[in-house]
C-alpha atoms as a PDB file:
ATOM      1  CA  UNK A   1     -22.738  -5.337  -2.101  1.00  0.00           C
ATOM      2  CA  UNK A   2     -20.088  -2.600  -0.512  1.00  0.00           C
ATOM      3  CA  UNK A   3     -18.144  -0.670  -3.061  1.00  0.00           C
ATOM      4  CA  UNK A   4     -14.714  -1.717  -1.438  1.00  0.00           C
ATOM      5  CA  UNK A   5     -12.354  -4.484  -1.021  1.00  0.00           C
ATOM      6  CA  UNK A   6     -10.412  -5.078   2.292  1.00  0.00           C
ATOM      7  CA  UNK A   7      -6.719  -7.288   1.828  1.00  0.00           C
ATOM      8  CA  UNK A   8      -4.361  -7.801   4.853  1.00  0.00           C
ATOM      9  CA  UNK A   9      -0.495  -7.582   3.828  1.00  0.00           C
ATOM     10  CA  UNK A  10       2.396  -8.658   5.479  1.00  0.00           C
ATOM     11  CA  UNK A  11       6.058  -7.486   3.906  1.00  0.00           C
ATOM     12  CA  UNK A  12       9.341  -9.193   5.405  1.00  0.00           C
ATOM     13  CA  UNK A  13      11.864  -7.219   6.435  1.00  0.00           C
ATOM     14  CA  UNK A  14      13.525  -5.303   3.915  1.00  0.00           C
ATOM     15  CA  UNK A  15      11.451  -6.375   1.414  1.00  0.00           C
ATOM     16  CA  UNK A  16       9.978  -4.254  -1.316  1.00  0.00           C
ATOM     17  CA  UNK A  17       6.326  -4.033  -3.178  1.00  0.00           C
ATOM     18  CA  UNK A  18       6.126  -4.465  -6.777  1.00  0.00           C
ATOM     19  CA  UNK A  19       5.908  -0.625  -7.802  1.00  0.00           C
ATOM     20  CA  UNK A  20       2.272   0.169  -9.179  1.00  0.00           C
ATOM     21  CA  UNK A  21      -0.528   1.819 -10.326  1.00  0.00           C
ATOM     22  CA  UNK A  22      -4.330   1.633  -9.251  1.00  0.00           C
ATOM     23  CA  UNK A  23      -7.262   3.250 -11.331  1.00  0.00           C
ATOM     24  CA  UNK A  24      -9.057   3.174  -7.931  1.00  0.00           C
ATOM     25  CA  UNK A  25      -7.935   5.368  -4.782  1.00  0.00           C
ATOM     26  CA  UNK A  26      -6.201   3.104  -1.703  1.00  0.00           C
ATOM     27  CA  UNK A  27      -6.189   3.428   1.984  1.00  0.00           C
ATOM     28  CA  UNK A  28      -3.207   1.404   3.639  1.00  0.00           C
ATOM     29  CA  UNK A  29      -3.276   1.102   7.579  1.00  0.00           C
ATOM     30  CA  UNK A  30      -0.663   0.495   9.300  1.00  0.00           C
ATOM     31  CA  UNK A  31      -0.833  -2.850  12.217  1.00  0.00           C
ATOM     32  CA  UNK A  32       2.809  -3.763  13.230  1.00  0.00           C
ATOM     33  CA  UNK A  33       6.628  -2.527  11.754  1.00  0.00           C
ATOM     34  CA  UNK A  34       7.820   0.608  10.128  1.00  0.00           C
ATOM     35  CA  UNK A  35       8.189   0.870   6.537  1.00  0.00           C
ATOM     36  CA  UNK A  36       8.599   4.001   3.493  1.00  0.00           C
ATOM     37  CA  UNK A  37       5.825   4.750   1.440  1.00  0.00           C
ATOM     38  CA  UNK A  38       6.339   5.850  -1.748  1.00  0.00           C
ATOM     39  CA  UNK A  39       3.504   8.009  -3.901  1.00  0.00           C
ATOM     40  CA  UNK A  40       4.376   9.177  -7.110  1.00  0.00           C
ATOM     41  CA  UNK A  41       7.961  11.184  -6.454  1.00  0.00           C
ATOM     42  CA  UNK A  42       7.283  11.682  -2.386  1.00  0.00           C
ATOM     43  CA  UNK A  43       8.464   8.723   0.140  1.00  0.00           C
ATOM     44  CA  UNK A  44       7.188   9.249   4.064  1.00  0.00           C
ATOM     45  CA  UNK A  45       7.768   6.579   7.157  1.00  0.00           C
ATOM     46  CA  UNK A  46       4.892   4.957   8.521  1.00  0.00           C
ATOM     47  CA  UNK A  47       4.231   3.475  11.631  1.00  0.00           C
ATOM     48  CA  UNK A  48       1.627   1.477  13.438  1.00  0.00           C
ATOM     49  CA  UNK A  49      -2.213   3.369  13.914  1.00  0.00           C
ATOM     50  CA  UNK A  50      -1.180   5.402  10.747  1.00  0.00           C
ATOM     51  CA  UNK A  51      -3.010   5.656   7.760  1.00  0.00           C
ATOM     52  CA  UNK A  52      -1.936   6.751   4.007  1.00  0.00           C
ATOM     53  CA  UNK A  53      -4.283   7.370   1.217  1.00  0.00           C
ATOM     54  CA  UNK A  54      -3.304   7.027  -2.291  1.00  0.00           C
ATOM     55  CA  UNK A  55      -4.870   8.669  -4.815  1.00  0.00           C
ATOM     56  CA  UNK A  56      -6.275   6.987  -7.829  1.00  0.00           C
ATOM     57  CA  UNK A  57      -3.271   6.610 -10.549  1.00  0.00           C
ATOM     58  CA  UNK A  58      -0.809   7.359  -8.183  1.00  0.00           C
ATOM     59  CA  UNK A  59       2.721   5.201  -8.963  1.00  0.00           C
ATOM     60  CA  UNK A  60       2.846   3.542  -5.565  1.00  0.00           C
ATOM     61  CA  UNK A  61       4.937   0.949  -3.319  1.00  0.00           C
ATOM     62  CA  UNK A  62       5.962   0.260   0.341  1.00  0.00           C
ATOM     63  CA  UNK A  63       9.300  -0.816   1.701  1.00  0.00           C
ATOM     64  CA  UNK A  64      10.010  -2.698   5.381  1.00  0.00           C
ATOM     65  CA  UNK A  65      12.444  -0.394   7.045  1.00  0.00           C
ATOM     66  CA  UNK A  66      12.236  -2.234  10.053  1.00  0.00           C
ATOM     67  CA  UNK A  67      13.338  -5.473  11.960  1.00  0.00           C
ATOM     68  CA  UNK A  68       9.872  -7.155  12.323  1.00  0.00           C
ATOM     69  CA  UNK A  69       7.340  -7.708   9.660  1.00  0.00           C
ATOM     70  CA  UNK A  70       5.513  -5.153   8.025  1.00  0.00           C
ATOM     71  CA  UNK A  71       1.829  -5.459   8.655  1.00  0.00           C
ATOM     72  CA  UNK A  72      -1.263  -3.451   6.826  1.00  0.00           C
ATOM     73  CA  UNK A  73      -4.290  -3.721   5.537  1.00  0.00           C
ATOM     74  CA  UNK A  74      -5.308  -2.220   1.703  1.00  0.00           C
ATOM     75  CA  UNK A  75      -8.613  -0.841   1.182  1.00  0.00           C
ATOM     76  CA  UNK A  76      -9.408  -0.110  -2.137  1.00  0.00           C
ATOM     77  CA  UNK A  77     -12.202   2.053  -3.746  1.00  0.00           C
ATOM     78  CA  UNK A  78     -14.059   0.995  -5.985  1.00  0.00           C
ATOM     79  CA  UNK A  79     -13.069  -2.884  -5.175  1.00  0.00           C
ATOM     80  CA  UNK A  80      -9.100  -4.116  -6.425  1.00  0.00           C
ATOM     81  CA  UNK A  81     -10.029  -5.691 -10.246  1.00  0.00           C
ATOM     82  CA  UNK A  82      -6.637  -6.731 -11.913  1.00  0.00           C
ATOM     83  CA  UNK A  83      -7.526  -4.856 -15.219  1.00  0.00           C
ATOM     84  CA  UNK A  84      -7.345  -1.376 -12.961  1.00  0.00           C
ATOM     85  CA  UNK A  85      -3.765  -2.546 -11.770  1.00  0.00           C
ATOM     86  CA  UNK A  86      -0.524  -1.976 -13.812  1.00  0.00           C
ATOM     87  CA  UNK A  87       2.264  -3.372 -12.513  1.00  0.00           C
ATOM     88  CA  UNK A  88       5.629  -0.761 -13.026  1.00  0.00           C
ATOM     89  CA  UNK A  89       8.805  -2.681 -13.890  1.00  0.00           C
END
């Protein structure tokens, strides 16, 4: 079995993720819009064929900046498990 799981997101415009943190590490890529990402206290725009890693217990969410959707995918290492996510309210 690989060590990783693989999720496709899509984020309306400006819409918001649920702030979080992972016990694994995350790659997000970017596929279509613009959006901030937000890691721990440092926010950065990203744009399509851009990648972001997150580290491992890093607070963590993404915000549609632009007009169209916001389209990624979420790799996580080891494999998403929803006792390794906490969900920041």
């Amino acid at each position: 079995p690989i060590g990783y799981s693989l999720a496709h997101a899509r984020l309306k415009p400006g819409k918001v993720s649920y702030p979080h943190i992972l016990k694994s590490t995350e790659v997000y890529y970017i596929l279509e819009g613009e959006g901030m990402m937000h890691i721990d206290d440092e926010a950065s725009m990203v744009y399509p064929g851009q990648s972001v890693f997150i580290p491992a217990n890093s607070r963590q969410f993404i915000e549609n900046r632009g007009e169209g959707d916001l389209v990624f995918l979420c790799i996580v290492n080891p494999a998403w498990r929803s006792e390794d996510e906490i969900i920041i309210d």
